[in-house]
C-alpha atoms as a PDB file:
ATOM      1  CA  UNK A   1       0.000   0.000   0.000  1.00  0.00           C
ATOM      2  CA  UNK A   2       1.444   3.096  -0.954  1.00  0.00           C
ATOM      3  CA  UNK A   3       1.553   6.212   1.357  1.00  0.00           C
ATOM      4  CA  UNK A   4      -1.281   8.261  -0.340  1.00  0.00           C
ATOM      5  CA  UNK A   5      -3.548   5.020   0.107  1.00  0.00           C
ATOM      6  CA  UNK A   6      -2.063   4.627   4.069  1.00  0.00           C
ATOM      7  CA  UNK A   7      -3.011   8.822   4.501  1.00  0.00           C
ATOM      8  CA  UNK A   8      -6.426   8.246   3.124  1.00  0.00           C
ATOM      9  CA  UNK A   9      -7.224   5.039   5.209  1.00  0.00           C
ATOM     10  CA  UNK A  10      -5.879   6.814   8.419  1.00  0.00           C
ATOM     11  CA  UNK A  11      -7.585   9.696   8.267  1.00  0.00           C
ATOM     12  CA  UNK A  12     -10.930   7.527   7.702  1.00  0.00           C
ATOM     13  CA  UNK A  13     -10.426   5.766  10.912  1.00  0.00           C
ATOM     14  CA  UNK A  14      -8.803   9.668  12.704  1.00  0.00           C
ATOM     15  CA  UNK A  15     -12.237  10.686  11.569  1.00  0.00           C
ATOM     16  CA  UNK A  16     -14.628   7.995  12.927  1.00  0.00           C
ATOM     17  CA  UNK A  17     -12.891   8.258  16.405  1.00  0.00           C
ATOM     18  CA  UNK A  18     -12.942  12.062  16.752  1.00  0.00           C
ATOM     19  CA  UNK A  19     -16.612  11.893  15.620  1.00  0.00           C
ATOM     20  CA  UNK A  20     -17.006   9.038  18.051  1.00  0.00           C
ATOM     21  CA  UNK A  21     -15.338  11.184  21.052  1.00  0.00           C
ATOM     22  CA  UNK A  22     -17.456  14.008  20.043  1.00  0.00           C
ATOM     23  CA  UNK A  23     -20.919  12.141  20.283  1.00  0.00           C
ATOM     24  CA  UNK A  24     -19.920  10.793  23.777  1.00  0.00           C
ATOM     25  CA  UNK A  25     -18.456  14.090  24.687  1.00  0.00           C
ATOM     26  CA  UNK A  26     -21.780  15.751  23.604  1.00  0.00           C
ATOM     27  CA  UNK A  27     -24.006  12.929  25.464  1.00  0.00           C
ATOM     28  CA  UNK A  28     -22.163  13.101  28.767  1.00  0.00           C
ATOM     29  CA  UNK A  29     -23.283  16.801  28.586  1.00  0.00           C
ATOM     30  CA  UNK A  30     -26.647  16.228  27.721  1.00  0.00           C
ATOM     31  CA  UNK A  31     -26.920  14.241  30.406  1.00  0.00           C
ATOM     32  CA  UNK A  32     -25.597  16.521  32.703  1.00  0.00           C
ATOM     33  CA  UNK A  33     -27.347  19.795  32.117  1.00  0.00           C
ATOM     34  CA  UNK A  34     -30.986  20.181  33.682  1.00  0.00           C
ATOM     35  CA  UNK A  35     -33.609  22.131  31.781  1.00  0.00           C
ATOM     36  CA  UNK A  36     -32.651  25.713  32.961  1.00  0.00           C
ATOM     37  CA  UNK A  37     -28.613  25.012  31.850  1.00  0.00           C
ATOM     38  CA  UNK A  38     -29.672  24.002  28.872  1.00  0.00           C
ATOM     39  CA  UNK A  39     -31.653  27.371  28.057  1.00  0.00           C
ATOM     40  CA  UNK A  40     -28.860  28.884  29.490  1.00  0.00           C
ATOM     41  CA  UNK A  41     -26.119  27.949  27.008  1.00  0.00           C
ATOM     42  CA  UNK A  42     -28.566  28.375  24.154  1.00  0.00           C
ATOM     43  CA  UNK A  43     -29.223  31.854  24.949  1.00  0.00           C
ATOM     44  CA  UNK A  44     -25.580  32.144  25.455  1.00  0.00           C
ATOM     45  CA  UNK A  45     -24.722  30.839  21.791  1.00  0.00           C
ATOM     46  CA  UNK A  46     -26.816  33.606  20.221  1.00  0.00           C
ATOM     47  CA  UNK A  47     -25.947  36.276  22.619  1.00  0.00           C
ATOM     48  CA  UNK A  48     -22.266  35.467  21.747  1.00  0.00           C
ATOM     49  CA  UNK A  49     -23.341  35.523  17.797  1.00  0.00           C
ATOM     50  CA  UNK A  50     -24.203  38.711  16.519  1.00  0.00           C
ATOM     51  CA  UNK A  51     -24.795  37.599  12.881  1.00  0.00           C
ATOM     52  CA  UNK A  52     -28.121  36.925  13.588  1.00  0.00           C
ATOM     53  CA  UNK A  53     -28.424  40.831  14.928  1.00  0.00           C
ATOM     54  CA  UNK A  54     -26.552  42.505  11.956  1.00  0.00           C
ATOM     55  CA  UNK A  55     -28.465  44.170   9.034  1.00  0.00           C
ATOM     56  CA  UNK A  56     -27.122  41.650   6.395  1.00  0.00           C
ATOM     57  CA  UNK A  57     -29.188  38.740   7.973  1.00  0.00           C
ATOM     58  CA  UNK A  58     -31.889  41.016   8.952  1.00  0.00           C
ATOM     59  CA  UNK A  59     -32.414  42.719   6.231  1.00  0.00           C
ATOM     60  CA  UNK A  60     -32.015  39.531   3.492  1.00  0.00           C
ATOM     61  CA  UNK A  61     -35.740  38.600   3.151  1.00  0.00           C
ATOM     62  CA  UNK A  62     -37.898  35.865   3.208  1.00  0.00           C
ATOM     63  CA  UNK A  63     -36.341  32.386   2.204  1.00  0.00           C
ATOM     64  CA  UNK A  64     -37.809  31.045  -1.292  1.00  0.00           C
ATOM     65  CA  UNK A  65     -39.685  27.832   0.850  1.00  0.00           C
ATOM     66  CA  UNK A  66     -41.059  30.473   3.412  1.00  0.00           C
ATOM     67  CA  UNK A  67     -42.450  32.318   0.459  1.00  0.00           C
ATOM     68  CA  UNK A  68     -43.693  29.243  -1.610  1.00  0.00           C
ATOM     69  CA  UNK A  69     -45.892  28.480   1.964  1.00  0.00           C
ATOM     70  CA  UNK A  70     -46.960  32.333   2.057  1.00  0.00           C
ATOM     71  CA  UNK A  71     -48.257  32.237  -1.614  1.00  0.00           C
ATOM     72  CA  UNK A  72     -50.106  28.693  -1.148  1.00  0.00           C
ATOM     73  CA  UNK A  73     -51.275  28.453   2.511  1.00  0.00           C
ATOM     74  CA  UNK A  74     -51.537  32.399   3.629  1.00  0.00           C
ATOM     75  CA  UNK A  75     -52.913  34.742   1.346  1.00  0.00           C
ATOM     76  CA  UNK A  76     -56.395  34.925   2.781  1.00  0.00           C
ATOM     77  CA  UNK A  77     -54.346  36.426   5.828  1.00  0.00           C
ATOM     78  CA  UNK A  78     -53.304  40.039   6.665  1.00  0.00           C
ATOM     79  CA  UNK A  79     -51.770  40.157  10.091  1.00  0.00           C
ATOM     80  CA  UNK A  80     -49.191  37.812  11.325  1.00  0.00           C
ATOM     81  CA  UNK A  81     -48.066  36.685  14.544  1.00  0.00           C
ATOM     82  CA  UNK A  82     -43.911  35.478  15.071  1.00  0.00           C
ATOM     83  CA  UNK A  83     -42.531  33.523  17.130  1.00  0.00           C
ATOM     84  CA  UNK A  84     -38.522  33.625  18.033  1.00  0.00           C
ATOM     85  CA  UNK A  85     -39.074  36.334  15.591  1.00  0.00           C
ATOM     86  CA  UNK A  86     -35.292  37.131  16.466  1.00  0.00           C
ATOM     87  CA  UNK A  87     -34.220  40.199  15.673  1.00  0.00           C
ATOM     88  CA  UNK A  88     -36.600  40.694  12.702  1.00  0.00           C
ATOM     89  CA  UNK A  89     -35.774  39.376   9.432  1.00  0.00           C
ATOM     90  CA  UNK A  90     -39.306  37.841   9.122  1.00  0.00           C
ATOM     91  CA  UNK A  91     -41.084  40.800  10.459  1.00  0.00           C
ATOM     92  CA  UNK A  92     -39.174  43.152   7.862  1.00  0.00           C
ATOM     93  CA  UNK A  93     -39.733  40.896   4.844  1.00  0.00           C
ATOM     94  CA  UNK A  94     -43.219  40.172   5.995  1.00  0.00           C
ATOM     95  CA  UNK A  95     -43.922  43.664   5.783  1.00  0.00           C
ATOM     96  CA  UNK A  96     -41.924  43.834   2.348  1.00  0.00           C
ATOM     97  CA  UNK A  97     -44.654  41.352   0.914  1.00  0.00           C
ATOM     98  CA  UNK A  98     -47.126  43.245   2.407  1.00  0.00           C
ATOM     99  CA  UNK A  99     -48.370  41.609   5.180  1.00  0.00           C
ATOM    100  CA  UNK A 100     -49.175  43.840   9.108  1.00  0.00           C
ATOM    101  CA  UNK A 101     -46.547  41.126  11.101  1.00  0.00           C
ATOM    102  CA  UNK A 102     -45.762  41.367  15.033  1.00  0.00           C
ATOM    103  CA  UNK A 103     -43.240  39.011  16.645  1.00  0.00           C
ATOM    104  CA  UNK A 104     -42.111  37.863  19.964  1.00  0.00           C
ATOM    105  CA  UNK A 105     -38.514  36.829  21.112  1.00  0.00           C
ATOM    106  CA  UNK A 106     -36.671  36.073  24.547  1.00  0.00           C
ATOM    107  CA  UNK A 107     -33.711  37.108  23.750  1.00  0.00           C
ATOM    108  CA  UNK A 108     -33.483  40.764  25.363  1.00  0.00           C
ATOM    109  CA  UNK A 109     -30.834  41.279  22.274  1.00  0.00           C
ATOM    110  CA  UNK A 110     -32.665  40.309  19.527  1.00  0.00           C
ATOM    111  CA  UNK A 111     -35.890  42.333  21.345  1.00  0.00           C
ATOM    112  CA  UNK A 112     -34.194  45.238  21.343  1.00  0.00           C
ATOM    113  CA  UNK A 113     -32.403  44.637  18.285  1.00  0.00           C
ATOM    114  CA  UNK A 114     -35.409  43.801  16.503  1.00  0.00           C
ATOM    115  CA  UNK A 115     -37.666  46.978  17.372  1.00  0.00           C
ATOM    116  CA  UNK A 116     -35.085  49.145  16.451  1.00  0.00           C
ATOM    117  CA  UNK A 117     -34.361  48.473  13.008  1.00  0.00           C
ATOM    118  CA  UNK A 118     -38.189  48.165  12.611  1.00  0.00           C
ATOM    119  CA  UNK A 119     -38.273  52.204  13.503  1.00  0.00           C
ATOM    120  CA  UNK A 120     -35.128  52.940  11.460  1.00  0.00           C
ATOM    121  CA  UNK A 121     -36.965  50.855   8.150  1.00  0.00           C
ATOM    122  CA  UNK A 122     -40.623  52.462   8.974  1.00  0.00           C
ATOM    123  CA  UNK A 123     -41.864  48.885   9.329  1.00  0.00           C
ATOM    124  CA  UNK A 124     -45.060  49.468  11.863  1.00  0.00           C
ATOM    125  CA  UNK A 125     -44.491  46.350  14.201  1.00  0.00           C
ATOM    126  CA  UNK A 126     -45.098  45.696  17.827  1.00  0.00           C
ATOM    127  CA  UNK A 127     -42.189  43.626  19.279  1.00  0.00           C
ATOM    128  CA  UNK A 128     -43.133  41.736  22.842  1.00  0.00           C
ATOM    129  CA  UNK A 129     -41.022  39.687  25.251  1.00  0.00           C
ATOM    130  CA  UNK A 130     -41.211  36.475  25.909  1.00  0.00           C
ATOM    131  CA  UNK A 131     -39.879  33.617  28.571  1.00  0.00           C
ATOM    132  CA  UNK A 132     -38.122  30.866  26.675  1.00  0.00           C
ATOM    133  CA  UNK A 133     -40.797  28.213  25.244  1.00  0.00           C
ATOM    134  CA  UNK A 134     -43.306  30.794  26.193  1.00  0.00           C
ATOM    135  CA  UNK A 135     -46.046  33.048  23.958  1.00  0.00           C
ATOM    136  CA  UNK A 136     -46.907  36.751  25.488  1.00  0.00           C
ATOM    137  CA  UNK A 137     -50.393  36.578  27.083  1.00  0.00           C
ATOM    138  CA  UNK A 138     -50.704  40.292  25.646  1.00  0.00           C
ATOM    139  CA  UNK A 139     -50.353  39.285  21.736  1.00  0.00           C
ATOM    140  CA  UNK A 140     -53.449  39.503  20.224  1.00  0.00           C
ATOM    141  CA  UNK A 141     -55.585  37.460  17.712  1.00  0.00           C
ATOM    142  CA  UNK A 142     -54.170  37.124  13.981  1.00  0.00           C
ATOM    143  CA  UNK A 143     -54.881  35.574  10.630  1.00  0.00           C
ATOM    144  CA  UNK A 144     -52.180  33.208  10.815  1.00  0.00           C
ATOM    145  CA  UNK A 145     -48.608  32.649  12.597  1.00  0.00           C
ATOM    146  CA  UNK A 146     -45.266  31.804  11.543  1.00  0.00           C
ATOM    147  CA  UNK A 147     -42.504  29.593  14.080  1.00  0.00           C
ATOM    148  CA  UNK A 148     -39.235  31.911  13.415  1.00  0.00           C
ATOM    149  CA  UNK A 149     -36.528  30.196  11.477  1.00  0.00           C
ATOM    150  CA  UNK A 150     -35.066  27.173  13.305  1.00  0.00           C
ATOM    151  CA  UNK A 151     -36.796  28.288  16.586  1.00  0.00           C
ATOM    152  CA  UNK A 152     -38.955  25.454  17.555  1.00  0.00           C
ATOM    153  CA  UNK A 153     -35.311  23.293  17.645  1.00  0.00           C
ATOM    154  CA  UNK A 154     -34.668  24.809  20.992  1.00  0.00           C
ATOM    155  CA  UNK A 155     -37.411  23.944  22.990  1.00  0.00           C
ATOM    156  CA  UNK A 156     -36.378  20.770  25.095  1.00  0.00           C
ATOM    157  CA  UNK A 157     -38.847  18.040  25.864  1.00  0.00           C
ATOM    158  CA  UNK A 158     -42.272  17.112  24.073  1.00  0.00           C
ATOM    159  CA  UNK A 159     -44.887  17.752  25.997  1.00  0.00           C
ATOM    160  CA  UNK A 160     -43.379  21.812  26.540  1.00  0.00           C
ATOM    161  CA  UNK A 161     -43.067  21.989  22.522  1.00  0.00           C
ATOM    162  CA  UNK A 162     -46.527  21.066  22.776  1.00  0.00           C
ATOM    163  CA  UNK A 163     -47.753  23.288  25.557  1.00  0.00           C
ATOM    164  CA  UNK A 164     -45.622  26.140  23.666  1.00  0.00           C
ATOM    165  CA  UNK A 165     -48.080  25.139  20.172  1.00  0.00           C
ATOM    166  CA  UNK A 166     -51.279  25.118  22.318  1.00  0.00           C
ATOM    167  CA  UNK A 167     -50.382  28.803  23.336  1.00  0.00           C
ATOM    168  CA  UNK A 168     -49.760  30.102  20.099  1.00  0.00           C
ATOM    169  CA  UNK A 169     -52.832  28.321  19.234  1.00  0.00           C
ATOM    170  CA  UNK A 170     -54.823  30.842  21.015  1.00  0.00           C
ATOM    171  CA  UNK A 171     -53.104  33.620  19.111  1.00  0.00           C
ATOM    172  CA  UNK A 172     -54.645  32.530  15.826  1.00  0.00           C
ATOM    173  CA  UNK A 173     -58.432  32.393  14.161  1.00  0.00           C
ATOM    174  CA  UNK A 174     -60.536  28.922  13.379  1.00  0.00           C
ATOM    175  CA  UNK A 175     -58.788  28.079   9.822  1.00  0.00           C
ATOM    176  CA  UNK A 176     -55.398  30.305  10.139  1.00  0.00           C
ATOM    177  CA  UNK A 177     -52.237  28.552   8.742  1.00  0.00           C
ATOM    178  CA  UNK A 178     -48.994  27.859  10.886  1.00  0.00           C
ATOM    179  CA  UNK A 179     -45.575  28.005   9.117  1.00  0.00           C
ATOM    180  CA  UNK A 180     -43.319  26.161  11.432  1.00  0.00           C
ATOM    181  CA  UNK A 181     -39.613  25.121  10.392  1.00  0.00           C
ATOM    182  CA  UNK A 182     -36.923  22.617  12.037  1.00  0.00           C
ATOM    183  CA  UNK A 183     -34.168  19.869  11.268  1.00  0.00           C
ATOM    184  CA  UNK A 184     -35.490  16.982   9.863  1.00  0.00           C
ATOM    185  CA  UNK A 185     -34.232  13.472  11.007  1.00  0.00           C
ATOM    186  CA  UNK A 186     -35.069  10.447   8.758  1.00  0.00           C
ATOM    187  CA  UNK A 187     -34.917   7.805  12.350  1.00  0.00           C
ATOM    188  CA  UNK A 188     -32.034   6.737  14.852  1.00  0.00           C
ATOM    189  CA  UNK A 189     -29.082   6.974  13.384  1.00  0.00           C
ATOM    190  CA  UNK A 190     -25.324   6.617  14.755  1.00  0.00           C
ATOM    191  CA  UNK A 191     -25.252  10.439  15.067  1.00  0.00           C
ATOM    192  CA  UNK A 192     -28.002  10.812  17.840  1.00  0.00           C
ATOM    193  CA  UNK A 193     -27.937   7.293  18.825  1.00  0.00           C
ATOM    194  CA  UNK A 194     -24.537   7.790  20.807  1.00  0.00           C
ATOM    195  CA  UNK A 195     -25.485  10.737  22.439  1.00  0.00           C
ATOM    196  CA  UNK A 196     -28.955   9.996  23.337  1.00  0.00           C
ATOM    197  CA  UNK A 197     -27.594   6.510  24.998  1.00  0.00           C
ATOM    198  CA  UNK A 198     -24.612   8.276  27.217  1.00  0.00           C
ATOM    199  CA  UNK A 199     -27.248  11.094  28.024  1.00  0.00           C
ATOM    200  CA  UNK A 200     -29.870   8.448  29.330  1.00  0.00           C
ATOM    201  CA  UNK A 201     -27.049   6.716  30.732  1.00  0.00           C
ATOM    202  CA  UNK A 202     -25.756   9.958  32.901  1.00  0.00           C
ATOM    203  CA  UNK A 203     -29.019  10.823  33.755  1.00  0.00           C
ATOM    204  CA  UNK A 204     -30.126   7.627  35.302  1.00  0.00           C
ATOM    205  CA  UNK A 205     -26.898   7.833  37.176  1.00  0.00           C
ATOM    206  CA  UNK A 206     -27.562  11.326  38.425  1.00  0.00           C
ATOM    207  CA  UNK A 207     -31.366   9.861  38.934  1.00  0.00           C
ATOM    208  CA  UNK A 208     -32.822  12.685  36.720  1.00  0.00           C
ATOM    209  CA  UNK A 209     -36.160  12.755  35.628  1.00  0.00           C
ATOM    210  CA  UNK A 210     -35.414  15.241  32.745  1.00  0.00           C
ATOM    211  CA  UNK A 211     -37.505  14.032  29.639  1.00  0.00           C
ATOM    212  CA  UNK A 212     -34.774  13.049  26.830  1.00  0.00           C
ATOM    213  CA  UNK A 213     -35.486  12.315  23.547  1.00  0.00           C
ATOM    214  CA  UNK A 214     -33.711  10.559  20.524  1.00  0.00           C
ATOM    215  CA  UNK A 215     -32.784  13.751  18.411  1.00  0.00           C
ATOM    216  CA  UNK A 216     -32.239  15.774  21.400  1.00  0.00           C
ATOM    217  CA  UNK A 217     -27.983  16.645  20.661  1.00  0.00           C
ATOM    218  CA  UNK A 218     -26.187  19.435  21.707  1.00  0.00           C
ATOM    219  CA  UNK A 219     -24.687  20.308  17.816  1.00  0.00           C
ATOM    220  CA  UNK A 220     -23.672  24.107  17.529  1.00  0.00           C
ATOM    221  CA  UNK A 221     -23.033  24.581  21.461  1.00  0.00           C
ATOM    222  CA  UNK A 222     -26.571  24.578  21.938  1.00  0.00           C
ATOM    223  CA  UNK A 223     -29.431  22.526  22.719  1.00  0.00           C
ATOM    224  CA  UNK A 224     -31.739  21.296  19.710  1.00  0.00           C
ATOM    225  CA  UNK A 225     -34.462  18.667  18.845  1.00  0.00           C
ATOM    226  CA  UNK A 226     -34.291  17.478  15.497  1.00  0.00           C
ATOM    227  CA  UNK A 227     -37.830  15.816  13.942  1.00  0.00           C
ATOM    228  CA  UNK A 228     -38.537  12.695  12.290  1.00  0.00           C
ATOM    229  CA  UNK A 229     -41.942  13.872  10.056  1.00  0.00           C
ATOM    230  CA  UNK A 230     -44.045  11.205  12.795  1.00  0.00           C
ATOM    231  CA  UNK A 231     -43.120  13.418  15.699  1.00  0.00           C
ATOM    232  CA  UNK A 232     -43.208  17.061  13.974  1.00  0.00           C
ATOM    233  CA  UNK A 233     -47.008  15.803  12.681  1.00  0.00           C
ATOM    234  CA  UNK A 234     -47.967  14.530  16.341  1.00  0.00           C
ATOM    235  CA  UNK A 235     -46.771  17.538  17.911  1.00  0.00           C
ATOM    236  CA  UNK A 236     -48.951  19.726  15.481  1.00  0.00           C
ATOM    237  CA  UNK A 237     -52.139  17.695  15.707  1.00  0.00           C
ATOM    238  CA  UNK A 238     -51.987  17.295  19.890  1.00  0.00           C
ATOM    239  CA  UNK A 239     -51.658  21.034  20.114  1.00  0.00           C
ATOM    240  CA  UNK A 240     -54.770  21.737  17.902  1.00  0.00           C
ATOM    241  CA  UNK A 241     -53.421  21.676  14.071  1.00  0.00           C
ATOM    242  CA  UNK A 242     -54.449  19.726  10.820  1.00  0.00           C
ATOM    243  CA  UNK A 243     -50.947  19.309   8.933  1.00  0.00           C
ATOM    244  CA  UNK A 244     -51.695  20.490   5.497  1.00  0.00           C
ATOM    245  CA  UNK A 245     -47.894  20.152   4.182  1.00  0.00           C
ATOM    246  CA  UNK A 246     -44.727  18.687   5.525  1.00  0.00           C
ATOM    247  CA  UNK A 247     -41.021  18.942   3.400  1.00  0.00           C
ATOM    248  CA  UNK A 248     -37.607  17.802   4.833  1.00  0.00           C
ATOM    249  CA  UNK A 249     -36.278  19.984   2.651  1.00  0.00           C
ATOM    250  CA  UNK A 250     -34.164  22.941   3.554  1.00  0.00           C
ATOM    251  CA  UNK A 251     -34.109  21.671   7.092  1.00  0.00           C
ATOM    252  CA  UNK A 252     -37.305  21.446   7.308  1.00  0.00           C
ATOM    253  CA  UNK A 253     -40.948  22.780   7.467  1.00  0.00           C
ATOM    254  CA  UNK A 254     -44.623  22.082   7.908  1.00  0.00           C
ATOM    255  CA  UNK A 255     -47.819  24.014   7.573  1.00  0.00           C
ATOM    256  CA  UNK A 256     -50.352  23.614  10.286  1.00  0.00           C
ATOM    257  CA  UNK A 257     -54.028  24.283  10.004  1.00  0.00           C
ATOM    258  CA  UNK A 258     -55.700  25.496  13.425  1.00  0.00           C
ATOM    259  CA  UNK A 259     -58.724  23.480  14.210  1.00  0.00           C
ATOM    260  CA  UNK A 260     -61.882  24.292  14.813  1.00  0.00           C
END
């Protein structure tokens, strides 16, 4: 075997183990951070990041599958209701398109962030705060609401993703649409298996009672759920929507229908 074939074998095997060490690394963690750490060191990741406060991400518009759901599920509506609206970029290119759009965020950042550069483009908005995996009692009722980008991801534990859906529920009428995105998981594979079975392993140690689920992973130094289409469509219906579209494209996204 020559030495280009012994470099390429090695680094195949360097590869597996430091992705090995990494799921284990990232399970032990999982395991050992309650509820209220794991908030913590998401809000920490985007408080560190200010790309997602800048006007280049801000200011960039609606993604093409967020406008292919506007144009097919939403234009019977006129006001809008978002949730981890950030620091805006929905609201803004909402507006752009020519819907009335509010949003909510806990981030006191983004909050801040976001009503600002609403003023500064003339974009009439009402920005309200929110407790993580909460909705503002104070929003009103709209025509439809929209899950900010990637949002729903950071909301540990089932049944508060679905008390979080029944909440917003109340914020929309009989028949308004629900534009919700996420990462899409096709089942249990190697690369939440490890770190779901070292995180139930640490936690049954520590005799925790923290719900943990398979797709629960702490990728990008924060904490995320990522959705087979079964448990993004269970979700939706317990919390009071008829799923009218799922795609695991681009991540991710569904559109919700609220029930009667």
């Amino acid at each position: 075997m020559n030495r280009p074939d012994l470099f390429l074998k090695s680094n195949r095997w360097a590869t597996k183990l430091i992705t090995g060490i990494r799921a284990v690394h990232d399970g032990f963690w999982l395991g050992m951070l309650d509820h209220a750490a794991l908030q913590g060191l998401t809000a920490r990741q985007y408080d560190g990041d200010d790309s997602y406060a800048d006007d280049v991400h801000n200011l960039s518009g609606l993604h093409h599958w967020e406008i292919g759901a506007l144009d097919r599920y939403f234009s019977g509506c006129r006001t809008l209701l978002v949730g981890a609206a950030g620091a805006g970029r929905e609201v803004i290119g909402l507006a752009g398109r020519g819907f009335r759009a509010d949003g909510f965020d806990c981030s006191p950042k983004f909050f801040e962030r976001g009503r600002s550069l609403c003023q500064a483009r003339g974009v009439a908005a009402n920005f309200l705060f929110a407790a993580p995996g909460e909705v503002p009692e104070e929003a009103g009722v709209y025509d439809g609401l929209i899950m900010g980008w990637g949002g729903y991801i950071h909301i540990a534990g089932r049944e508060r993703r679905i008390r979080f859906l029944r909440e917003f529920r109340k914020h929309v009428k009989a028949g308004g649409p629900l534009l919700i995105s996420f990462l899409s998981r096709s089942g249990g594979s190697g690369r939440v298996k490890i770190p779901f079975a070292v995180a139930r392993l640490v936690r049954a140690l520590r005799l925790s009672r923290e719900p943990l689920e398979m797709g629960d992973t702490l990728a990008g130094n924060w904490f995320q759920h990522e959705f087979t289409e079964a448990e993004i469509r269970h979700e939706l219906e317990q919390a009071g929507f008829r799923v009218e579209y799922y795609s695991g494209r681009f991540g991710g996204h569904a559109v919700g229908i609220a029930e009667e």
